[in-house]
N, C-alpha and C. Protein backbone atom coordinates (compact mmCIF):
# COMPACT_ATOMS: atom_id res chain seq x y z
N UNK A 1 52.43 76.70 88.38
CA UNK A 1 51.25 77.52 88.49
C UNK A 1 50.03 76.67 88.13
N UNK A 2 48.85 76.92 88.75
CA UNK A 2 47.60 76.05 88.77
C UNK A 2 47.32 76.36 87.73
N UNK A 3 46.76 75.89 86.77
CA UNK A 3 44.82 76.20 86.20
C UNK A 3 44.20 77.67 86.82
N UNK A 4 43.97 77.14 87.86
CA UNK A 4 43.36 78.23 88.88
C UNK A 4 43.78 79.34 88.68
N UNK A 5 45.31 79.58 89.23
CA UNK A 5 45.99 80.83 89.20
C UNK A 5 46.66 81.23 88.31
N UNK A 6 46.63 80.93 86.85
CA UNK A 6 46.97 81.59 86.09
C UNK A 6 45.57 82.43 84.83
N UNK A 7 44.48 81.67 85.06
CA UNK A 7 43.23 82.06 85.29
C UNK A 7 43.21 83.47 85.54
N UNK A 8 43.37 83.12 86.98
CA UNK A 8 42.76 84.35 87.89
C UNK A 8 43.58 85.54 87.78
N UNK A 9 45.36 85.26 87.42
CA UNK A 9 46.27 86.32 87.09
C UNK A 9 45.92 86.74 85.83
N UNK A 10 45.48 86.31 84.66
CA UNK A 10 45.00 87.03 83.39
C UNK A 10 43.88 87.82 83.55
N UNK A 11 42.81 87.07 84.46
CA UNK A 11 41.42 88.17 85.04
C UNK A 11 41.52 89.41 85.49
N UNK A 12 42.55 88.88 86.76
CA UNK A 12 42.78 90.29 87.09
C UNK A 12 43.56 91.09 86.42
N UNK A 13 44.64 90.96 85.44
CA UNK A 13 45.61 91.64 84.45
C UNK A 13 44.55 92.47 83.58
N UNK A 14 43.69 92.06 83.30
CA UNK A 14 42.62 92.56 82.45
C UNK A 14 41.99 93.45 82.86
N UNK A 15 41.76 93.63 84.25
CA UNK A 15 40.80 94.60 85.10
C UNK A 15 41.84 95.44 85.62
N UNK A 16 42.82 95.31 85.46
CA UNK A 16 43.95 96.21 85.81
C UNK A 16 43.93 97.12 84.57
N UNK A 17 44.25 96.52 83.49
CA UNK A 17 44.64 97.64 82.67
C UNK A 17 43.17 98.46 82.32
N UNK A 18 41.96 97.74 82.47
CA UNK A 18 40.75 98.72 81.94
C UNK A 18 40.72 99.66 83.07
N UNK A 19 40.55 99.13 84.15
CA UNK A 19 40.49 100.29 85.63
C UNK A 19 41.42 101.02 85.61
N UNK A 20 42.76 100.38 85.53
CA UNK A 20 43.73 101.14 86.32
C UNK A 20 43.79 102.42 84.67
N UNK A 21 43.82 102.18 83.17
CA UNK A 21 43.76 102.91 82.59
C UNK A 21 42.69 104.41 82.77
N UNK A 22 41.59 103.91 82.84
CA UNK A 22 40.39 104.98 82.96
C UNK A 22 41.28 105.51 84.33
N UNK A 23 41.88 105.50 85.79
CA UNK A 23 42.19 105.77 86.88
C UNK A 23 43.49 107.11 86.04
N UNK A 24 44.14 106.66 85.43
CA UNK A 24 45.44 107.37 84.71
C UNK A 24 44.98 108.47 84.15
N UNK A 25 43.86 108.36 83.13
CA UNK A 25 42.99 109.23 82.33
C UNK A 25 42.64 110.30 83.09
N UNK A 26 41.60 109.90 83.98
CA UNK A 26 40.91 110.69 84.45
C UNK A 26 41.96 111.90 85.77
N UNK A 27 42.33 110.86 86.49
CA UNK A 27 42.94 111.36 87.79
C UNK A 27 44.42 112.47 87.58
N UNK A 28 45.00 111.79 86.03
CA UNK A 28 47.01 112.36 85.96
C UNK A 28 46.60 113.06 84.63
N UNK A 29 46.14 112.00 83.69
CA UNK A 29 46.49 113.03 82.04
C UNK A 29 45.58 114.21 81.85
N UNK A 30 44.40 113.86 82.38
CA UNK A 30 42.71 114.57 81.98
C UNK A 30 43.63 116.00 82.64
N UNK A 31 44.17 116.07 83.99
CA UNK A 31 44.36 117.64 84.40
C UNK A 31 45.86 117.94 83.84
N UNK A 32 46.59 117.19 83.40
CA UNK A 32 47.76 117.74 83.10
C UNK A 32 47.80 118.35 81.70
N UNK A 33 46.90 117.48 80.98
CA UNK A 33 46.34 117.38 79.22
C UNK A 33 45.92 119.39 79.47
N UNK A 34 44.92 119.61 80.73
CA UNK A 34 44.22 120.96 80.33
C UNK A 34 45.02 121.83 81.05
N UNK A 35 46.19 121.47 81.61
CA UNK A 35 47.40 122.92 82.07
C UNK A 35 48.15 123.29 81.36
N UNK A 36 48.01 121.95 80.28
CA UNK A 36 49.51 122.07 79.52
C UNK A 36 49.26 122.69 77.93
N UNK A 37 48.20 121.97 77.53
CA UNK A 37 48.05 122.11 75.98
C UNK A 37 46.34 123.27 75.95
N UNK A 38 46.66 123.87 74.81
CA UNK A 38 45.37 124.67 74.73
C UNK A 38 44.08 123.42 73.69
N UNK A 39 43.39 124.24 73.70
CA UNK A 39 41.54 123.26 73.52
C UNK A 39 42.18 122.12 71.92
N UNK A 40 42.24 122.78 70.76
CA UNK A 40 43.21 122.08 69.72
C UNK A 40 43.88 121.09 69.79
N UNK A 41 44.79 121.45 70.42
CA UNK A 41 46.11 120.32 70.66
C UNK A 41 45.49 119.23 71.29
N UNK A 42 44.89 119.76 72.67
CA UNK A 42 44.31 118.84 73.71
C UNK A 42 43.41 117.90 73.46
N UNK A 43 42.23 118.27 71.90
CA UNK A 43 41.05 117.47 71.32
C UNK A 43 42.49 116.27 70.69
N UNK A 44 43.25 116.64 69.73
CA UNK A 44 43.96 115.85 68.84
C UNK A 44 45.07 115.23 70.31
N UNK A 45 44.64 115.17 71.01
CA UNK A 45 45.94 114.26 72.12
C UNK A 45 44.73 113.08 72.33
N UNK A 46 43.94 113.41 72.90
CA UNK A 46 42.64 112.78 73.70
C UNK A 46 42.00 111.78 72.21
N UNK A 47 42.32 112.24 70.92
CA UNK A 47 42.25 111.28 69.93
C UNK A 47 42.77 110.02 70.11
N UNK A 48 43.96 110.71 70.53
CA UNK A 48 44.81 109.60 69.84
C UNK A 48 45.26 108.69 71.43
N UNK A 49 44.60 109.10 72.71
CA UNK A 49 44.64 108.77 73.55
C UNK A 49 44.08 107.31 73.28
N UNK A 50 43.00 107.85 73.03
CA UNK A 50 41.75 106.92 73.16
C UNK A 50 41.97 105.85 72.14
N UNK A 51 42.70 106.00 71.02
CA UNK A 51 42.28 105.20 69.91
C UNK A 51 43.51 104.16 70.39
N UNK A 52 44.27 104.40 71.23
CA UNK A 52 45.55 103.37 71.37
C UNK A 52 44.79 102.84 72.86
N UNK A 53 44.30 103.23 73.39
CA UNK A 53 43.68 103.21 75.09
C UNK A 53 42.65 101.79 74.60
N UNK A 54 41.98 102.12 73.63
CA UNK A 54 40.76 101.40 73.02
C UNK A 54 40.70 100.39 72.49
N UNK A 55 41.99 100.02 72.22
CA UNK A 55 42.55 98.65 72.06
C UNK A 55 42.69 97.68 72.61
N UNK A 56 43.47 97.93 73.90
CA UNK A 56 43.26 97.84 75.26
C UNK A 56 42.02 97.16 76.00
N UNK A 57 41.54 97.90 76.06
CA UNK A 57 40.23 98.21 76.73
C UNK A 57 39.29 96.84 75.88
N UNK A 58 39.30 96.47 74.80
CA UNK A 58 38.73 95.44 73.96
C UNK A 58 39.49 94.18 74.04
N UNK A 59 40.91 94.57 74.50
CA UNK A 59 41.47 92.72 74.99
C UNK A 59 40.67 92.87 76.33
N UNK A 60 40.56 93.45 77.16
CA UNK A 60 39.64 93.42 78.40
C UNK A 60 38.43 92.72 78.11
N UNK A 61 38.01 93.44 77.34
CA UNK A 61 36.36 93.23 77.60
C UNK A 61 36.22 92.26 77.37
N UNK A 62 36.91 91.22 76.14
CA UNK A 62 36.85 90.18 75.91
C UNK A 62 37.29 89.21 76.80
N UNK A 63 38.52 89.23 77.45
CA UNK A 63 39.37 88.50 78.39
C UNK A 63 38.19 88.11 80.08
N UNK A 64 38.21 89.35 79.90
CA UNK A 64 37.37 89.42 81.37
C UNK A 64 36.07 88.36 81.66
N UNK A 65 35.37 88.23 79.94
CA UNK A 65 34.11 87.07 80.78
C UNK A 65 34.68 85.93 80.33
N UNK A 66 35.33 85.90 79.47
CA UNK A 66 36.02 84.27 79.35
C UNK A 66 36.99 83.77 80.43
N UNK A 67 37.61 84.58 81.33
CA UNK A 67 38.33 84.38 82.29
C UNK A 67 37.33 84.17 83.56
N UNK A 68 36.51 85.05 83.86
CA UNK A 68 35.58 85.05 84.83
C UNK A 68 34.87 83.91 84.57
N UNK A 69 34.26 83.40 83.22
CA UNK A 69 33.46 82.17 83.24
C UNK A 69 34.52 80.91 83.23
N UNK A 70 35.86 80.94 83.38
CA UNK A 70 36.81 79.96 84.00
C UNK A 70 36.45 79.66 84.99
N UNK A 71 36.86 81.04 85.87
CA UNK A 71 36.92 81.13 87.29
C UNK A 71 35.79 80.67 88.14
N UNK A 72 34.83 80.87 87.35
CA UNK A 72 33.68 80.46 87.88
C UNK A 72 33.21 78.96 87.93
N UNK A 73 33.85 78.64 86.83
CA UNK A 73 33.53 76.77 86.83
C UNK A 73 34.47 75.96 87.62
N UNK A 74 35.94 77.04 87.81
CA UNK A 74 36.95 76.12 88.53
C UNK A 74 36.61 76.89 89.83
N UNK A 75 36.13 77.50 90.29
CA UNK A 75 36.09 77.61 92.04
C UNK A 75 34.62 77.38 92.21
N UNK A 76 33.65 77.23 91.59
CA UNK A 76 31.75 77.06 91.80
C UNK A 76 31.16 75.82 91.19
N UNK A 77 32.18 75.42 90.23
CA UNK A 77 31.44 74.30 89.40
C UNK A 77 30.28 75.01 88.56
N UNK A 78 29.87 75.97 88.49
CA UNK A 78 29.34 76.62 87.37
C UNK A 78 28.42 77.88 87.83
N UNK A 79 27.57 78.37 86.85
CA UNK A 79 26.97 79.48 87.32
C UNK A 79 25.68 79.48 88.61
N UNK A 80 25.11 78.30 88.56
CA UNK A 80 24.20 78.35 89.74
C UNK A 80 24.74 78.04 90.67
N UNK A 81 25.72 77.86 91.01
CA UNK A 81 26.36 77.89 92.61
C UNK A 81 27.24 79.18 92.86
N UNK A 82 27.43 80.13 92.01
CA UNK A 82 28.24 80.82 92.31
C UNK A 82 27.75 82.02 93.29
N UNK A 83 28.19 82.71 93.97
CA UNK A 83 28.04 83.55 95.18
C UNK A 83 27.28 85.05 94.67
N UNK A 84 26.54 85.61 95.54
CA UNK A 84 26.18 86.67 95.00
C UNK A 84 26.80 87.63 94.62
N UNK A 85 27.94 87.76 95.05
CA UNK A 85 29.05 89.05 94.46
C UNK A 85 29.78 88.66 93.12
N UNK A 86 29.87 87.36 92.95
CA UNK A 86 29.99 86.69 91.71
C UNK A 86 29.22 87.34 90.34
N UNK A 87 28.20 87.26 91.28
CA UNK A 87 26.57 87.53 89.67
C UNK A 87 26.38 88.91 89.90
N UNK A 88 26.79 90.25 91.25
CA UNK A 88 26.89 91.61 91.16
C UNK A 88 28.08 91.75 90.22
N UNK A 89 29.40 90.97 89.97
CA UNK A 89 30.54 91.51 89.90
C UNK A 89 29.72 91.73 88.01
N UNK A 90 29.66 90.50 87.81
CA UNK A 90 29.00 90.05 86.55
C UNK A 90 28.01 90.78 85.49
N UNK A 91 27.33 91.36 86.57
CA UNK A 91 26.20 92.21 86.06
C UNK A 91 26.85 93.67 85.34
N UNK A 92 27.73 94.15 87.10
CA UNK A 92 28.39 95.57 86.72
C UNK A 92 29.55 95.75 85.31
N UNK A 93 29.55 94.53 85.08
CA UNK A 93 30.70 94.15 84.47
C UNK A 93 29.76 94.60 82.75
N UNK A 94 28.42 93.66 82.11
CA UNK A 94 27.80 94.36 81.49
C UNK A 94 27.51 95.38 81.17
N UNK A 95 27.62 96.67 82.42
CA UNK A 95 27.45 97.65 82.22
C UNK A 95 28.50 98.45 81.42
N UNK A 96 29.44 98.21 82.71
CA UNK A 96 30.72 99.16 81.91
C UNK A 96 30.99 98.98 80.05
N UNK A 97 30.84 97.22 79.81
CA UNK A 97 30.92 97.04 78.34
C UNK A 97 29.93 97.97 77.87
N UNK A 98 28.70 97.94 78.25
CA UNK A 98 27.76 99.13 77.60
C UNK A 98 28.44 100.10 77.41
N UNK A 99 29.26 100.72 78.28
CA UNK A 99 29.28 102.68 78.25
C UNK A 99 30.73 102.38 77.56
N UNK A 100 31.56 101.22 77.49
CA UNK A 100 32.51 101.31 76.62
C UNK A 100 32.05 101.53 75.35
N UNK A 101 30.92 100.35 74.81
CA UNK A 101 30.93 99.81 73.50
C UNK A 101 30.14 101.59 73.05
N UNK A 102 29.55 102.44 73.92
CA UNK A 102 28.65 103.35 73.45
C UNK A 102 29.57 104.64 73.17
N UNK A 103 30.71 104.59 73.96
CA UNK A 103 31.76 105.41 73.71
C UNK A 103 32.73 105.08 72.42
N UNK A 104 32.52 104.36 72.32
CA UNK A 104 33.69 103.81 71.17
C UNK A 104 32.89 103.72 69.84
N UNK A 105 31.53 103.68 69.88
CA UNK A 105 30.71 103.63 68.97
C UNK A 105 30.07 104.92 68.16
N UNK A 106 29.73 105.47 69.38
CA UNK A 106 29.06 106.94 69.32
C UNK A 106 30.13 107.94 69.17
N UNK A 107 30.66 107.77 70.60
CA UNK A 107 31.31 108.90 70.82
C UNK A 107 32.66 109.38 70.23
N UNK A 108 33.49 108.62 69.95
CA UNK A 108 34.80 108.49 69.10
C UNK A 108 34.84 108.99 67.71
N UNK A 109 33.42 108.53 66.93
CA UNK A 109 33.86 108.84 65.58
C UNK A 109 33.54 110.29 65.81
N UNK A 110 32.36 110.93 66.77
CA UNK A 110 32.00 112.22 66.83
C UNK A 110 33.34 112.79 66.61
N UNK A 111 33.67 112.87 68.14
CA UNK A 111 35.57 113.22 68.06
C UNK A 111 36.39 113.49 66.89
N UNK A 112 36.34 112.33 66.37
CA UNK A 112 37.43 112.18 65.40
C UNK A 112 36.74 113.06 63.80
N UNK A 113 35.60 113.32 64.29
CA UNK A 113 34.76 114.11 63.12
C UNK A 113 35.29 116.03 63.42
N UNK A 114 35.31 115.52 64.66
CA UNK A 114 35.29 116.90 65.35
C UNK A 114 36.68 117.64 65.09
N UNK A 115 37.97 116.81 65.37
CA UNK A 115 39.01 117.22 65.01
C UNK A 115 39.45 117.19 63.56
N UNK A 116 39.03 116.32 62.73
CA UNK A 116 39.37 116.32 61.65
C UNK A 116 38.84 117.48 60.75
N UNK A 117 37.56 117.58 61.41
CA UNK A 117 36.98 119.51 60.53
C UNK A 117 37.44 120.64 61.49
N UNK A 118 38.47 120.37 62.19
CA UNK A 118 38.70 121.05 62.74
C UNK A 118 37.50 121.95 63.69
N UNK A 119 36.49 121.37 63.97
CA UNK A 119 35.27 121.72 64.81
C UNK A 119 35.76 121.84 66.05
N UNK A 120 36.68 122.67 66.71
CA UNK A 120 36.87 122.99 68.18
C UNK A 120 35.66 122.64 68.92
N UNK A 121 34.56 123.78 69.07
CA UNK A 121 33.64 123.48 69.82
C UNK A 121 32.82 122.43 70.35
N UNK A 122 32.97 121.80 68.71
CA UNK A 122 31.89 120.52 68.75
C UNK A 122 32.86 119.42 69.62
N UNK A 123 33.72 119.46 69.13
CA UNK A 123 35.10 118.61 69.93
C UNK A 123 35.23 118.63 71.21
N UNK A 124 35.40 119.87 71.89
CA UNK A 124 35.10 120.10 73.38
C UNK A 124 33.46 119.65 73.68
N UNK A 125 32.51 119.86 72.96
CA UNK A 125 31.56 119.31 74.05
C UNK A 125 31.26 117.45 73.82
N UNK A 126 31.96 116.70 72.32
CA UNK A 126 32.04 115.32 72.61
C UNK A 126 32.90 114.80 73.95
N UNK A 127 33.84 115.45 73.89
CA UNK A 127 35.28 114.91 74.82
C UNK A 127 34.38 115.29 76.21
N UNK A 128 33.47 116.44 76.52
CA UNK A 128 33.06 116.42 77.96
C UNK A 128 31.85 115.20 77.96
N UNK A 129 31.42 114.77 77.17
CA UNK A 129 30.38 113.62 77.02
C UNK A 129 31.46 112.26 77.14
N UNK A 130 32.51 112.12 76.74
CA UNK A 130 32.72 111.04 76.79
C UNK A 130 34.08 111.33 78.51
N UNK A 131 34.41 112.35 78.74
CA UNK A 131 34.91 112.23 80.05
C UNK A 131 33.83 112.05 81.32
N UNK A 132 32.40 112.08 81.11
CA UNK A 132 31.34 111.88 81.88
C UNK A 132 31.24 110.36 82.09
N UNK A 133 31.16 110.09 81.01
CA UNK A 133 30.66 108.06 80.39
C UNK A 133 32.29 107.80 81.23
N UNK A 134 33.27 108.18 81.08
CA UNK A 134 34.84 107.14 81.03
C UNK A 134 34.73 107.45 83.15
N UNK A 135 33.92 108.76 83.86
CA UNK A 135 33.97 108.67 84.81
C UNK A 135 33.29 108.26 85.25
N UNK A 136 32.20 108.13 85.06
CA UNK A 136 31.22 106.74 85.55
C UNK A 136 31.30 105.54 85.17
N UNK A 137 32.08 104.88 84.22
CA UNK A 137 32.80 103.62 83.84
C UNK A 137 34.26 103.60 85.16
N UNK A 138 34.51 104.63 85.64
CA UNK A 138 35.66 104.11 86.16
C UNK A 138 35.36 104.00 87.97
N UNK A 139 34.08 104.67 88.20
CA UNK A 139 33.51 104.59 89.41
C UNK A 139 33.05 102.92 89.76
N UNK A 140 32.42 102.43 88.56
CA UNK A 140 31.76 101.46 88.67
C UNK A 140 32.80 100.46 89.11
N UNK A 141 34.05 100.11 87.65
CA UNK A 141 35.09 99.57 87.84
C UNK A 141 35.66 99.80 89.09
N UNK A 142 36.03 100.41 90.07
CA UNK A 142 36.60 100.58 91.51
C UNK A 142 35.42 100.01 92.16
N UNK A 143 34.39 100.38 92.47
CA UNK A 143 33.29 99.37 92.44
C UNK A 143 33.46 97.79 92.42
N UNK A 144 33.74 97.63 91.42
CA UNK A 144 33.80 96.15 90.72
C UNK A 144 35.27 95.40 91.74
N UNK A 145 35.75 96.62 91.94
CA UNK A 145 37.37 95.77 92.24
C UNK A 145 37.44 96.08 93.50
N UNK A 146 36.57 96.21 94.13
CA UNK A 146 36.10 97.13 95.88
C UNK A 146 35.51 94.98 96.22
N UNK A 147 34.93 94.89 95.13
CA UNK A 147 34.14 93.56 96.14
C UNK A 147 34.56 92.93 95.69
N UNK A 148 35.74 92.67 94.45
CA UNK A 148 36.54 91.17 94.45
C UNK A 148 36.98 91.41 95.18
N UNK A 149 38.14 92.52 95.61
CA UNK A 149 39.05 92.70 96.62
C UNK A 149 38.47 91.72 98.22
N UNK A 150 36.89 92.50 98.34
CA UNK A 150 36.53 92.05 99.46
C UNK A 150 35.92 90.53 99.81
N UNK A 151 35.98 89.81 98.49
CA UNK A 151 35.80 88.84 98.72
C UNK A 151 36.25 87.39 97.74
N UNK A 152 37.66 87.62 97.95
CA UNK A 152 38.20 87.17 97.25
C UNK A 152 37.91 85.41 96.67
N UNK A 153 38.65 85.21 95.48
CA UNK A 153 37.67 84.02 94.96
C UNK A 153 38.56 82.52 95.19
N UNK A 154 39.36 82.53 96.58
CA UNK A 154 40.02 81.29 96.85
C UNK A 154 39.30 80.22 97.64
């Protein structure tokens, strides 16, 4: 295995589990979580979702620009030659860390404030604030993996 491609298999391993996680969340657990369990149960699942999910999600964030700024020196020779979907992928990529780092910052301890006083209400309206942020983090990410896909970095 190259340099190159074992690179590029950790990059993308990384964008797999942040995308393809938020994709699981949102699309399989988010509706099965509200058929199955009532508001209670469902705040203390989505806890503990997140707090093991969030772990995760932080070998990503980290992995992803140190891998990408590999990738970028071994297929561009560095950042001013690299392609414009390179420096879009790059940019969007900032973002999502934003609405992670703001979810995990903000929004989590709310949560975890929320269930621990047993605050139902307050609990249901953090968890709809942070299923807003995790669905526009996961739009972007398909996004993000819409134009590596389309233009791949060989």
């Amino acid at each position: 295995m190259t340099l190159f491609a074992l690179v590029y298999t950790l990059h993308l391993l990384a964008a797999l589990v942040w995308v393809g996680g938020m994709f699981f969340a949102w699309m399989i657990l988010r509706p099965a979580a509200m058929a199955a369990l009532e508001g209670p149960a469902r705040l203390k699942l989505w806890l503990e979702v997140f707090q093991r999910f969030f772990i995760w999600v932080w070998v990503a964030v980290v992995l992803l620009p140190i891998s990408g700024t590999g990738l970028i020196h071994l297929r561009f020779s560095g950042f001013e030659t690299a392609p414009r979907y390179v420096q879009i992928m790059m940019g969007l990529y900032v973002v999502m860390a934003a609405l992670f780092i703001r979810i995990q910052a903000l929004q989590l301890p709310s949560l975890r404030s929320a269930v621990e006083g047993q605050d139902w209400p307050a609990g249901a309206a953090v968890l709809g604030k942070i299923r807003q942020l995790v669905g526009i983090n996961l739009l972007i990410g398909l996004l993000v993996v819409a134009i590596g896909a389309a233009r791949p970095m060989f």
